[in-house]
Structure formats: structure tokens, C-alpha cells
PDB file of N, CA and C in Angstrom:
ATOM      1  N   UNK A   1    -136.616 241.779 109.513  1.00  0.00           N
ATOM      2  CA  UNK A   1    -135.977 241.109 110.619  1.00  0.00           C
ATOM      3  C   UNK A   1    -135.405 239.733 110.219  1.00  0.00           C
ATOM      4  N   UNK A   2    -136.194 239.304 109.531  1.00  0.00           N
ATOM      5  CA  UNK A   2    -135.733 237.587 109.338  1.00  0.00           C
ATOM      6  C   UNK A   2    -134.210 237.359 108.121  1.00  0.00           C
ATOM      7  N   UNK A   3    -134.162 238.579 107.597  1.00  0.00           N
ATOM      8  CA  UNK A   3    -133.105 238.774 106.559  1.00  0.00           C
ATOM      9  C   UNK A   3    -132.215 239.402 107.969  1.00  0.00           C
ATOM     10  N   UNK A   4    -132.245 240.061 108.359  1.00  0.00           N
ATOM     11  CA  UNK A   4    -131.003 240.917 109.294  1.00  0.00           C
ATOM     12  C   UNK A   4    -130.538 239.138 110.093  1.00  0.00           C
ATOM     13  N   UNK A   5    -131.281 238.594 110.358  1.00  0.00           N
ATOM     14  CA  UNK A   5    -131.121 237.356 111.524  1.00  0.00           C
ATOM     15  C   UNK A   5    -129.979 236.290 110.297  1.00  0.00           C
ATOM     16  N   UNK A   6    -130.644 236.078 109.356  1.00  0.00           N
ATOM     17  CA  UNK A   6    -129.624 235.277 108.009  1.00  0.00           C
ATOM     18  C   UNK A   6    -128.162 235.903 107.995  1.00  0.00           C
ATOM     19  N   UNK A   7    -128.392 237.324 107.829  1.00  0.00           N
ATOM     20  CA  UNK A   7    -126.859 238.021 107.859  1.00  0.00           C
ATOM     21  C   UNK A   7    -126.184 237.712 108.981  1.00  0.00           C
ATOM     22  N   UNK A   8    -126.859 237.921 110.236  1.00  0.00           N
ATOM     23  CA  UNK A   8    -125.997 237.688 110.714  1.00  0.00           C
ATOM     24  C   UNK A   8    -125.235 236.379 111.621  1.00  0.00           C
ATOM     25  N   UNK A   9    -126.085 235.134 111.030  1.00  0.00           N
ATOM     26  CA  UNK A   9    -126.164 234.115 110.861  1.00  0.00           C
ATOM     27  C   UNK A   9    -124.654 233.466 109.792  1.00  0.00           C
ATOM     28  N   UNK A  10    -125.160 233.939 108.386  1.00  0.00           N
ATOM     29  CA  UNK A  10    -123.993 234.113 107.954  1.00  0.00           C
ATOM     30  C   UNK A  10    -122.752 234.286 108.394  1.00  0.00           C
ATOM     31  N   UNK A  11    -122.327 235.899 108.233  1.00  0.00           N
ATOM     32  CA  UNK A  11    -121.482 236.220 108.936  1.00  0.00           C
ATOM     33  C   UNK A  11    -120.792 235.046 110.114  1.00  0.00           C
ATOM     34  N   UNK A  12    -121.121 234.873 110.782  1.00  0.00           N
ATOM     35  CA  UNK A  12    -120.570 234.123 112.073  1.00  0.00           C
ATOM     36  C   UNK A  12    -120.310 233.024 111.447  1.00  0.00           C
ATOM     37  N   UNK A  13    -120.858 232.340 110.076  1.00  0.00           N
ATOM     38  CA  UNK A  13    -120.220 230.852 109.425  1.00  0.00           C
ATOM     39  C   UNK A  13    -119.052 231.595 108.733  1.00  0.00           C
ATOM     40  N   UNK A  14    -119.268 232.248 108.357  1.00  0.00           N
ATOM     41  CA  UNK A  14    -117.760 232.876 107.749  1.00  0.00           C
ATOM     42  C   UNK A  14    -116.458 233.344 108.645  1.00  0.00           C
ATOM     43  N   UNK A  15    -116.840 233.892 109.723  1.00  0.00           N
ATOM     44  CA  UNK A  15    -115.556 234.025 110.557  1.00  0.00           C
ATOM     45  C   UNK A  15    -115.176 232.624 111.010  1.00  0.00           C
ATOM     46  N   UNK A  16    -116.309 231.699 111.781  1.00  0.00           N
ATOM     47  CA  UNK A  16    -115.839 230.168 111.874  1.00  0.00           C
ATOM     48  C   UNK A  16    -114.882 229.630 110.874  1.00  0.00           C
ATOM     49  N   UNK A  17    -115.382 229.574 109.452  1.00  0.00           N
ATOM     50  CA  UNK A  17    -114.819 229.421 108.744  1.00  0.00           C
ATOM     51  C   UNK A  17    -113.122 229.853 108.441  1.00  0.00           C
ATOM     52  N   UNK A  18    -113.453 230.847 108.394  1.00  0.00           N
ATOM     53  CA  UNK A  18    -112.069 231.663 108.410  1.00  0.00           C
ATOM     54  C   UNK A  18    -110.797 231.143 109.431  1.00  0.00           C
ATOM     55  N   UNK A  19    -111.624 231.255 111.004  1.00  0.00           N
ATOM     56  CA  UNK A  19    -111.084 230.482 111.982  1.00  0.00           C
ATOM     57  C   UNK A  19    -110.399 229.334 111.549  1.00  0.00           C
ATOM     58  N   UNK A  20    -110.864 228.518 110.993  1.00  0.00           N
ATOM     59  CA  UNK A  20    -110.846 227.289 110.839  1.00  0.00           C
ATOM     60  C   UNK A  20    -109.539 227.144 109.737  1.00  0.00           C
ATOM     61  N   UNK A  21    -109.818 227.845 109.022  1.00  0.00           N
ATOM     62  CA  UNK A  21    -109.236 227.988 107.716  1.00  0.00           C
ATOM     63  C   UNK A  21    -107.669 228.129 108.014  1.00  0.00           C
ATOM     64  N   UNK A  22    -107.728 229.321 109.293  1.00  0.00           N
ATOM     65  CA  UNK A  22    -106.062 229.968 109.651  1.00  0.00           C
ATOM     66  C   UNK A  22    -105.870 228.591 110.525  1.00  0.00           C
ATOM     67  N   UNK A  23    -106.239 228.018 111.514  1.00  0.00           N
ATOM     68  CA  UNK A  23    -105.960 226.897 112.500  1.00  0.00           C
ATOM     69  C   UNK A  23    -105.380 225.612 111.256  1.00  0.00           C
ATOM     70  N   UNK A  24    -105.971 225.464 110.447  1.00  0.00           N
ATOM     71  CA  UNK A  24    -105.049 224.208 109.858  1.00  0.00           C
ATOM     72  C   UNK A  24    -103.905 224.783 109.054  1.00  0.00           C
ATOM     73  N   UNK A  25    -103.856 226.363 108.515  1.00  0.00           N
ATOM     74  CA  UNK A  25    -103.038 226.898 108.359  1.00  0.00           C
ATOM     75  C   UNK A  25    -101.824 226.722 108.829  1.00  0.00           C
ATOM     76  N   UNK A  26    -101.840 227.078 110.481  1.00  0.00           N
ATOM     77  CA  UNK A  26    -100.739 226.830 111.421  1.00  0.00           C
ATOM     78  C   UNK A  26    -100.351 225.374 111.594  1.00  0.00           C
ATOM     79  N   UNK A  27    -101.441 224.721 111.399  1.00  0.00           N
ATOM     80  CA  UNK A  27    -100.825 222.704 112.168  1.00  0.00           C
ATOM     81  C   UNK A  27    -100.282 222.438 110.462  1.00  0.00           C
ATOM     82  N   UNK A  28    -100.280 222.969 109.168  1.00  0.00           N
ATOM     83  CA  UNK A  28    -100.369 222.526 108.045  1.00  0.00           C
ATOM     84  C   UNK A  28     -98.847 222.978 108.441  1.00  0.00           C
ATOM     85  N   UNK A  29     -98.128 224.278 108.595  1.00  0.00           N
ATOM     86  CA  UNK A  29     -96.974 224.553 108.674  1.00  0.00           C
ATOM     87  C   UNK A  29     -95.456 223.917 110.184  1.00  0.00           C
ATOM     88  N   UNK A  30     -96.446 223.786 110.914  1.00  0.00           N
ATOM     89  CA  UNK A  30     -95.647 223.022 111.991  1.00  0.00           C
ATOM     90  C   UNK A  30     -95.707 221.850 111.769  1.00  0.00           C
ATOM     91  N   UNK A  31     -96.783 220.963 110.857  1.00  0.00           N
ATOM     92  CA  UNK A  31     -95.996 219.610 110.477  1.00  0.00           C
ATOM     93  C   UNK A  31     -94.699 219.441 109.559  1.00  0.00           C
ATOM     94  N   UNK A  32     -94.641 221.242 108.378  1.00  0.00           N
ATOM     95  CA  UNK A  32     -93.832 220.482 107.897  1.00  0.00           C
ATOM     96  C   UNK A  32     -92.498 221.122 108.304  1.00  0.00           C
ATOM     97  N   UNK A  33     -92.784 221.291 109.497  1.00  0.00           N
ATOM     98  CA  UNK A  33     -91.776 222.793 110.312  1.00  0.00           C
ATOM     99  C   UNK A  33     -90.571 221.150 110.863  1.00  0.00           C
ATOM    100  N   UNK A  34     -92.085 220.591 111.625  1.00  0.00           N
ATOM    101  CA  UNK A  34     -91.286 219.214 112.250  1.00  0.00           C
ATOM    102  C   UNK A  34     -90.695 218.074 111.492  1.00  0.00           C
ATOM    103  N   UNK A  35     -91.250 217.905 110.408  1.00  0.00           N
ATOM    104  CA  UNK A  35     -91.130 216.788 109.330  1.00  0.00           C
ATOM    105  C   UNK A  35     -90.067 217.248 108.427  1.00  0.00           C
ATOM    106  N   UNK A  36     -90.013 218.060 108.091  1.00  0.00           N
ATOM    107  CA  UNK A  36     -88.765 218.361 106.971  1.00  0.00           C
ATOM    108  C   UNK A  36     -87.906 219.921 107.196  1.00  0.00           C
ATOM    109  N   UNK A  37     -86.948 219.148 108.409  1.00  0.00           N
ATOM    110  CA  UNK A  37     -86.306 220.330 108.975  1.00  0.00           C
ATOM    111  C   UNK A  37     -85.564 220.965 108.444  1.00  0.00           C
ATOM    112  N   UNK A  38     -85.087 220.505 106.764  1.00  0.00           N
ATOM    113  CA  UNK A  38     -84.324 220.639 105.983  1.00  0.00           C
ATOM    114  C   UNK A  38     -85.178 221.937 105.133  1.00  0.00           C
ATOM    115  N   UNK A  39     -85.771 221.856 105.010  1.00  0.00           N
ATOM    116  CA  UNK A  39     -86.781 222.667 104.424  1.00  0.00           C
ATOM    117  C   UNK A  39     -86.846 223.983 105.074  1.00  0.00           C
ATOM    118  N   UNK A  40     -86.620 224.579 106.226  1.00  0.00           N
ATOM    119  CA  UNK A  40     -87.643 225.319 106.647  1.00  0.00           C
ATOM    120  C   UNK A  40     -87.091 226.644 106.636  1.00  0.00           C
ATOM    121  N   UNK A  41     -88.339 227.613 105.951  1.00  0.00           N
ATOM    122  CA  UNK A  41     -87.562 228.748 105.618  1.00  0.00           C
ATOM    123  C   UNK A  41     -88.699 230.173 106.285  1.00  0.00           C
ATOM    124  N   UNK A  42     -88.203 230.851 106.612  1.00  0.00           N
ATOM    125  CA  UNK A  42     -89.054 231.895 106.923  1.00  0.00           C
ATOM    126  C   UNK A  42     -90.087 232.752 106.589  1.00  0.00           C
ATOM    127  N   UNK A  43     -90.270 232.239 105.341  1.00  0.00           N
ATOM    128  CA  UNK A  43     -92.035 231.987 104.900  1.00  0.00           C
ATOM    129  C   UNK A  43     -92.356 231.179 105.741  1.00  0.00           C
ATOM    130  N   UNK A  44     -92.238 230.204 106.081  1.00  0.00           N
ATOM    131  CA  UNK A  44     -92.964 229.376 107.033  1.00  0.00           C
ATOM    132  C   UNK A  44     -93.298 229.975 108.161  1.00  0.00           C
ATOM    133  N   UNK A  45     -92.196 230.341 108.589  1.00  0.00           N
ATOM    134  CA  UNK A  45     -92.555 231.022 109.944  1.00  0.00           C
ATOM    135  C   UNK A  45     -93.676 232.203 109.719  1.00  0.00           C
ATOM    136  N   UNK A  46     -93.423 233.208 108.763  1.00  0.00           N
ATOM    137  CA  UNK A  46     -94.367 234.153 108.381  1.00  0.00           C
ATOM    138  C   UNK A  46     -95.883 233.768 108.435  1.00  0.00           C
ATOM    139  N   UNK A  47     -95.730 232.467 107.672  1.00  0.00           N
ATOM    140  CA  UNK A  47     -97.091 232.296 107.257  1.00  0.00           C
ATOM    141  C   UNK A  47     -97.420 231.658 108.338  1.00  0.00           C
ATOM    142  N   UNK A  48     -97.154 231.061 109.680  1.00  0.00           N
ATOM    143  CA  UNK A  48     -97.353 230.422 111.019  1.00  0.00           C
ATOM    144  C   UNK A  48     -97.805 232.017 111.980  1.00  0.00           C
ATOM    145  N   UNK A  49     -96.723 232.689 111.822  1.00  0.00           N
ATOM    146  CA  UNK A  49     -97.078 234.076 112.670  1.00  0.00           C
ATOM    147  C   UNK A  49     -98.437 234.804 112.271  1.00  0.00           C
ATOM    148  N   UNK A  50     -98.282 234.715 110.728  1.00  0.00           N
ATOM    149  CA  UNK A  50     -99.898 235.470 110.433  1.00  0.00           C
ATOM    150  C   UNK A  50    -100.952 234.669 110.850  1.00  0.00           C
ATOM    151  N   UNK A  51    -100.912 233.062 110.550  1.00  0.00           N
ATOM    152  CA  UNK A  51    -102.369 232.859 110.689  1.00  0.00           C
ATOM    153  C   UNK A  51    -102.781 232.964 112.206  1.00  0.00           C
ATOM    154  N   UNK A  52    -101.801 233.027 113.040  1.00  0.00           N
ATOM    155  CA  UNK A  52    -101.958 232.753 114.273  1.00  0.00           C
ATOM    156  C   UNK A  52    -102.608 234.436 114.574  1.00  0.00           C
ATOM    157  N   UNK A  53    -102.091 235.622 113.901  1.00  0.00           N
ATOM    158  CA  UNK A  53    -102.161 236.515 114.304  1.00  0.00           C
ATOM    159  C   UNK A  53    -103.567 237.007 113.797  1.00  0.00           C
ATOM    160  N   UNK A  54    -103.887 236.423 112.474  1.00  0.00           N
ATOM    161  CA  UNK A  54    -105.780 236.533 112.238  1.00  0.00           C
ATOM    162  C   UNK A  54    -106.416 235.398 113.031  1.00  0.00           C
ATOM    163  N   UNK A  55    -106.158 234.583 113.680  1.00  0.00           N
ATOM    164  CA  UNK A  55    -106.694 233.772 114.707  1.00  0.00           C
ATOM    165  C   UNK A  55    -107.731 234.661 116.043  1.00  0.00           C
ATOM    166  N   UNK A  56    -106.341 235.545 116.576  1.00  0.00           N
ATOM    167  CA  UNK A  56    -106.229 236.550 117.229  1.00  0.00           C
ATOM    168  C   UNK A  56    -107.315 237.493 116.525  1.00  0.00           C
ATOM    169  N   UNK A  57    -107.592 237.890 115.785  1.00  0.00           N
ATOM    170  CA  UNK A  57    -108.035 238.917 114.817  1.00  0.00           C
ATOM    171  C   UNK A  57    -109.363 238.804 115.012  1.00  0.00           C
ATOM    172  N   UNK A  58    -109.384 237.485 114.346  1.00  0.00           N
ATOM    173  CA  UNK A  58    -111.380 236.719 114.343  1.00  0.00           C
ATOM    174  C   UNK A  58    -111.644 236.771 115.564  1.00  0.00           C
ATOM    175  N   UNK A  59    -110.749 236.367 116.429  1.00  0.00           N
ATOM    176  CA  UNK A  59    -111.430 235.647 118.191  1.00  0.00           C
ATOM    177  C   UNK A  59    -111.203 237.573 118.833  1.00  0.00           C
ATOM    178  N   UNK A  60    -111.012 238.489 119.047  1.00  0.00           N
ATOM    179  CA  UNK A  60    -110.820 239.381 119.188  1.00  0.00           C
ATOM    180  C   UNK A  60    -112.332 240.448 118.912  1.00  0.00           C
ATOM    181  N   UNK A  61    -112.560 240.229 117.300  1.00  0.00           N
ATOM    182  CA  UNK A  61    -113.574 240.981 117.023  1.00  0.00           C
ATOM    183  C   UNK A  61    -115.079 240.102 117.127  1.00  0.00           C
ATOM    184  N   UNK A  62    -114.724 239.039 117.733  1.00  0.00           N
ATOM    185  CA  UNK A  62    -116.207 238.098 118.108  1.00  0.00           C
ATOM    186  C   UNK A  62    -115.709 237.144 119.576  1.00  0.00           C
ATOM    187  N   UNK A  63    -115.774 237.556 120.572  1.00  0.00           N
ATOM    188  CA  UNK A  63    -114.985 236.915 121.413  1.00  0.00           C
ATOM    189  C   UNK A  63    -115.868 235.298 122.069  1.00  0.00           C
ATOM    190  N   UNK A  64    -116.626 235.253 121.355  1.00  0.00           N
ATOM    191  CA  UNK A  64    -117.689 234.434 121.418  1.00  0.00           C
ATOM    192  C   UNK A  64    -116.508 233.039 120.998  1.00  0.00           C
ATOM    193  N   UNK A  65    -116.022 233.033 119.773  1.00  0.00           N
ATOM    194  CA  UNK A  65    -115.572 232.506 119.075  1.00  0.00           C
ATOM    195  C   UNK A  65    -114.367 231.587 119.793  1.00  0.00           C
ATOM    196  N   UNK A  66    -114.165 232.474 121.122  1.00  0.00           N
ATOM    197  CA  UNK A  66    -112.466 232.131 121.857  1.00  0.00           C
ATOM    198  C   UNK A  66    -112.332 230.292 121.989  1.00  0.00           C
ATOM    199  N   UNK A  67    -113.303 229.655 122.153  1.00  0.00           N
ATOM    200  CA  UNK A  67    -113.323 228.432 122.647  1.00  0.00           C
ATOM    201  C   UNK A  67    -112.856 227.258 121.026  1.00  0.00           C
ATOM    202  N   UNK A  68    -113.272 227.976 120.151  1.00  0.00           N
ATOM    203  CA  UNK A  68    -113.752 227.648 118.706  1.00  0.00           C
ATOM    204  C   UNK A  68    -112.316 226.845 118.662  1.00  0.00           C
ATOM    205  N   UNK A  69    -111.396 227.319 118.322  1.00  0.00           N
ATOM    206  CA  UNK A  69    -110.134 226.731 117.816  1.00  0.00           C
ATOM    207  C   UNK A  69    -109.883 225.203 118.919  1.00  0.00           C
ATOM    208  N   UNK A  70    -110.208 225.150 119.866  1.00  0.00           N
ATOM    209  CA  UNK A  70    -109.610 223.918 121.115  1.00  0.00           C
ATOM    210  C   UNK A  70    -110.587 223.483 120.345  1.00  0.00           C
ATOM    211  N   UNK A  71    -112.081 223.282 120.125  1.00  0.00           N
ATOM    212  CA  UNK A  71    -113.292 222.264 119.633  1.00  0.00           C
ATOM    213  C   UNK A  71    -112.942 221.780 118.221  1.00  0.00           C
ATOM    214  N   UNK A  72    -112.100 222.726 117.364  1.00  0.00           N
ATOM    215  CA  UNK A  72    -111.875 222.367 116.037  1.00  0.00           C
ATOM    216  C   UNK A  72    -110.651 221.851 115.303  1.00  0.00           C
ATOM    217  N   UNK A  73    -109.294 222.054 117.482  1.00  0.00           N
ATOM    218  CA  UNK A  73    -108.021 220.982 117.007  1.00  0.00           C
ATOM    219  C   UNK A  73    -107.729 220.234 115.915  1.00  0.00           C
ATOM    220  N   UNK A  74    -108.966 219.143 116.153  1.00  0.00           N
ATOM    221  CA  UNK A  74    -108.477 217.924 115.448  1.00  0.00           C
ATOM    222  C   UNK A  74    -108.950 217.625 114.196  1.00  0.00           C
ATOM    223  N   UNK A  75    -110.015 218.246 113.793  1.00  0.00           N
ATOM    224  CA  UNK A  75    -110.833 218.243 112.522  1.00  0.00           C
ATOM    225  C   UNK A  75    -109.554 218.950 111.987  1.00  0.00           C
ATOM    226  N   UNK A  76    -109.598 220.119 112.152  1.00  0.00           N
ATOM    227  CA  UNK A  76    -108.182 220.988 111.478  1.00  0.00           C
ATOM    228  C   UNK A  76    -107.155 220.032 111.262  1.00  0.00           C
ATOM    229  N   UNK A  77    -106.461 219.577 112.707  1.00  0.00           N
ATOM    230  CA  UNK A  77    -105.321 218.795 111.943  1.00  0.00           C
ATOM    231  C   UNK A  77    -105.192 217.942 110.668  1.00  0.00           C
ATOM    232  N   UNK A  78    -106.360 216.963 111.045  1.00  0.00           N
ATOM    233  CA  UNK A  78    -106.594 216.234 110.063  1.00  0.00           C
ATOM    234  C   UNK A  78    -106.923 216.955 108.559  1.00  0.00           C
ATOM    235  N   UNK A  79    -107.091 217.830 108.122  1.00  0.00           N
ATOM    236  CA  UNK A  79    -106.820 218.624 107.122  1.00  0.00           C
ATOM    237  C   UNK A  79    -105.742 219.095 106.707  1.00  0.00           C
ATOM    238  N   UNK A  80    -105.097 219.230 107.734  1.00  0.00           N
ATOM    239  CA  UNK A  80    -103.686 219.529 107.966  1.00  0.00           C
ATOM    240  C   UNK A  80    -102.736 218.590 107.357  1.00  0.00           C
ATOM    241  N   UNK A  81    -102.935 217.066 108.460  1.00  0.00           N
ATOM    242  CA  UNK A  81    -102.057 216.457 107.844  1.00  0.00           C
ATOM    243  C   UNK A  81    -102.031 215.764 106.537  1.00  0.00           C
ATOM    244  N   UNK A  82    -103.423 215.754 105.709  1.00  0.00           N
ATOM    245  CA  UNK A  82    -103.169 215.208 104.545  1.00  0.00           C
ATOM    246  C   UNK A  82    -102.439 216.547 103.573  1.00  0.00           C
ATOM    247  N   UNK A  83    -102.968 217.759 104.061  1.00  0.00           N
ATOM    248  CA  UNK A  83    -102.353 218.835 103.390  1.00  0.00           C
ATOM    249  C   UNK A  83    -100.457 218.713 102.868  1.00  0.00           C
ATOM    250  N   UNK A  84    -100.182 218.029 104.959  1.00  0.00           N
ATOM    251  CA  UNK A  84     -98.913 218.524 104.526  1.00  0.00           C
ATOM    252  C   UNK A  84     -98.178 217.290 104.029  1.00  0.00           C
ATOM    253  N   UNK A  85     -99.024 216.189 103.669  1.00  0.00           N
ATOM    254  CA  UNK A  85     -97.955 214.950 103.338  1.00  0.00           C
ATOM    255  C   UNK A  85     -98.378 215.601 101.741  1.00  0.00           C
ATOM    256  N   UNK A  86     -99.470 215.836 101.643  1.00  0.00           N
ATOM    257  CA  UNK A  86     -99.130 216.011  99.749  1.00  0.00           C
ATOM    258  C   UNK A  86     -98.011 217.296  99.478  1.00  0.00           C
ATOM    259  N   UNK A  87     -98.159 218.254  99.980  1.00  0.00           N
ATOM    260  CA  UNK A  87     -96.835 219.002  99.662  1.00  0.00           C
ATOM    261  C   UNK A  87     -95.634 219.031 100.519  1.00  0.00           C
ATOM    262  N   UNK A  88     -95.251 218.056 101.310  1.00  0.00           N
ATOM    263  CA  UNK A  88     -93.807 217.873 101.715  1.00  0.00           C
ATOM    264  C   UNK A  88     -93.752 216.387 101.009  1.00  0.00           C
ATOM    265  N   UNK A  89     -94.682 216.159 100.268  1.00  0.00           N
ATOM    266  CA  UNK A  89     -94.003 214.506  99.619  1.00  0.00           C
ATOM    267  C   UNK A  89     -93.830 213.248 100.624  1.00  0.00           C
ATOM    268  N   UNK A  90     -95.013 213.279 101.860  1.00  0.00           N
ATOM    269  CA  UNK A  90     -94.379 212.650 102.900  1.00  0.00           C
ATOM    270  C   UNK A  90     -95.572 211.491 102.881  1.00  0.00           C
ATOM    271  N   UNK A  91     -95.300 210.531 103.375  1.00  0.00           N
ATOM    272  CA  UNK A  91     -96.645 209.484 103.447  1.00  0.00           C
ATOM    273  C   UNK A  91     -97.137 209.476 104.993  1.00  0.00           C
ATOM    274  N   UNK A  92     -98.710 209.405 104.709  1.00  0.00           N
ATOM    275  CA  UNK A  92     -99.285 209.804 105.861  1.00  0.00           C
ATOM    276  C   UNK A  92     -98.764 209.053 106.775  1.00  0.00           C
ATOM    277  N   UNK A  93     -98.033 207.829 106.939  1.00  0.00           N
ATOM    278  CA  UNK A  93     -97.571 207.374 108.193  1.00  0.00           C
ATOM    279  C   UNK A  93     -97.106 208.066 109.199  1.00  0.00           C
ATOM    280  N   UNK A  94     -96.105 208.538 108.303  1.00  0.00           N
ATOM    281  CA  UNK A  94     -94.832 209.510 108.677  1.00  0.00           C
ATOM    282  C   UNK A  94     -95.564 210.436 110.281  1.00  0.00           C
ATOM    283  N   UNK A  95     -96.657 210.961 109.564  1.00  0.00           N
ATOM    284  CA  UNK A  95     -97.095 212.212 110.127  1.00  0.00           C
ATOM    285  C   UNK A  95     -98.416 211.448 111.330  1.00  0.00           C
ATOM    286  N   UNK A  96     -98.474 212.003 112.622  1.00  0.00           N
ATOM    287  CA  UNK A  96     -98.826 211.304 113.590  1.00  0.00           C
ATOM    288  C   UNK A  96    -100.801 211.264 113.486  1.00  0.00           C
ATOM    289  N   UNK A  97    -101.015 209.916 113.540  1.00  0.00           N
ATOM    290  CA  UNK A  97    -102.752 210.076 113.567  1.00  0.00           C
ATOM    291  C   UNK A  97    -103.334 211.208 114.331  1.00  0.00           C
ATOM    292  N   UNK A  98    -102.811 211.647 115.640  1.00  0.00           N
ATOM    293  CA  UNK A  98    -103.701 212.350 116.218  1.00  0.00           C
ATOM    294  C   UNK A  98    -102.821 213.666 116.551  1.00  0.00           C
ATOM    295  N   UNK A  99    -103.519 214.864 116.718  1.00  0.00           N
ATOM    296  CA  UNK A  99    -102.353 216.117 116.611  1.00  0.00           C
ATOM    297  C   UNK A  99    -101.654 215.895 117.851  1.00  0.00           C
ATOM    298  N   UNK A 100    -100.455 216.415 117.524  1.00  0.00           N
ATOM    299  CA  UNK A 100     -99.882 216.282 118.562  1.00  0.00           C
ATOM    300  C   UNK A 100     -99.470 217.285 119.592  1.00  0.00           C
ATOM    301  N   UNK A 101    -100.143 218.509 118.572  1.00  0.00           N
ATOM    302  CA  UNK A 101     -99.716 219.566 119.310  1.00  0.00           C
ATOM    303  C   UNK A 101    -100.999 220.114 120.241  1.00  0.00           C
ATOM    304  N   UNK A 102    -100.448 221.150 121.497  1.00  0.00           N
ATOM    305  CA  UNK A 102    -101.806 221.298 122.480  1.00  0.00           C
ATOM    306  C   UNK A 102    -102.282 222.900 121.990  1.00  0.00           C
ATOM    307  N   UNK A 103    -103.461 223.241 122.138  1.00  0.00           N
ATOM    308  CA  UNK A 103    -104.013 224.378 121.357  1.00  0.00           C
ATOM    309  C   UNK A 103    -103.505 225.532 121.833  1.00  0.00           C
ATOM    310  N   UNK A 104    -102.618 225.354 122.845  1.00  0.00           N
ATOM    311  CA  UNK A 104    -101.767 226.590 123.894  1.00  0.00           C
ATOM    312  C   UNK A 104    -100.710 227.014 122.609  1.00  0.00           C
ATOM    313  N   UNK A 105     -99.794 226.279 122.405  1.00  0.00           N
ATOM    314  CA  UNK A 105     -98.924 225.942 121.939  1.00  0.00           C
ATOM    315  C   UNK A 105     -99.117 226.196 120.470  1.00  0.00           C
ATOM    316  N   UNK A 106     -99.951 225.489 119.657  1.00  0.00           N
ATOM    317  CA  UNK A 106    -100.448 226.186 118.299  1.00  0.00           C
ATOM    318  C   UNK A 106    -100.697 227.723 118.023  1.00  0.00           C
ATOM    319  N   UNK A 107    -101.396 228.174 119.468  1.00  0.00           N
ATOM    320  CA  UNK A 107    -101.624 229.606 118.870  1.00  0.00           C
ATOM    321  C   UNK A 107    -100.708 230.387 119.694  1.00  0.00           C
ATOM    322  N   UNK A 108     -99.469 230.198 120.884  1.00  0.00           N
ATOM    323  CA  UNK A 108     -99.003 230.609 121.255  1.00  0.00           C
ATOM    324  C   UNK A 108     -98.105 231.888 119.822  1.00  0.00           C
ATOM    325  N   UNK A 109     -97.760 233.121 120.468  1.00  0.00           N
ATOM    326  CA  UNK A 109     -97.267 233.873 119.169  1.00  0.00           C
ATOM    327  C   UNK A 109     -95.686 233.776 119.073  1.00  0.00           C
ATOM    328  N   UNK A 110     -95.159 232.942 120.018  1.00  0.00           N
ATOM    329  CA  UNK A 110     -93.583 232.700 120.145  1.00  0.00           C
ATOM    330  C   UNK A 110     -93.415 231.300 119.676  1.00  0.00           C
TER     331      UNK A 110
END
């Protein structure tokens, strides 16, 4: 019993994880969707549509999880935005202290 309780203990840090992982995914690509409009190519969008769509995926097959992404906004962003000033070449000024986007809107699929 106490091993079945670890697994599935586990498990649930790993889909969090995962969660987590696709959510700065998406704010990592809409900063540099917004920031360097010159740039933006449909990999981006791809890779915005998928993570949003394993977002969906994780929160779907654990519905426990649904609240997870609004509690983990801003931690994410902030991963996000140092992510995306080192690969759009941008200085963190540029890119806004607090997200700016609302969690509707991040995982919206349009």
C-alpha cells in the first residue's frame, strides 16, 4: 500500500509538472508573438496550439488539476519571460514585470 500511495503521489508531480511545463510554453511564445512581430512564424503558432492542446490533455485526464494553470500564471510567466528575452535577444525591461495576459485567454484554443 505505501508504495501504490508514492506512485501515485508521483504521478500527479509529474502531470503538475508537465502542466506547468506546457503553460510557460504558451506565455514563452506569446511574448515573443507580441515582442518581435517581425519574427513570427507558424511554428510559433504550432507550438502555442499544442501546448495549449496538452494543457487540455493533462487537465482532461485528471480534472482535479483544472484550477492548476490560474494558481501557476505567474510563476510560469516569470519563467517565461526570462526564457523569452534570452532567445528573442530582448532585455528584460522590454518584457512586462507582471503577465499580462488573463488565464482565459492563454489557454483559449483561438
Amino acid at each position: 500500500m505505501p508504495n501504490l500511495i508514492e506512485e501515485v503521489e508521483d504521478f500527479g508531480k509529474s502531470e503538475r509538472r508537465g502542466l506547468v511545463s506546457q503553460l510557460t510554453r504558451v506565455l514563452r511564445h506569446l511574448l515573443k508573438w507580441q515582442y518581435q512581430p517581425q519574427r513570427r512564424s507558424e511554428s510559433w503558432l504550432d507550438s502555442i496550439t499544442d501546448a495549449r492542446t496538452q494543457i487540455g490533455l493533462i487537465i482532461e485526464d485528471s480534472p482535479s488539476l483544472k484550477r492548476y494553470p490560474a494558481e501557476k500564471l505567474e510563476e510560469s510567466y516569470q519563467r517565461a519571460r526570462c526564457q523569452a528575452a534570452k532567445q528573442a535577444h530582448l532585455t528584460m525591461s522590454v518584457l512586462p514585470e507582471i503577465c499580462p495576459y488573463a488565464i482565459g485567454s492563454v489557454l483559449a484554443e483561438d
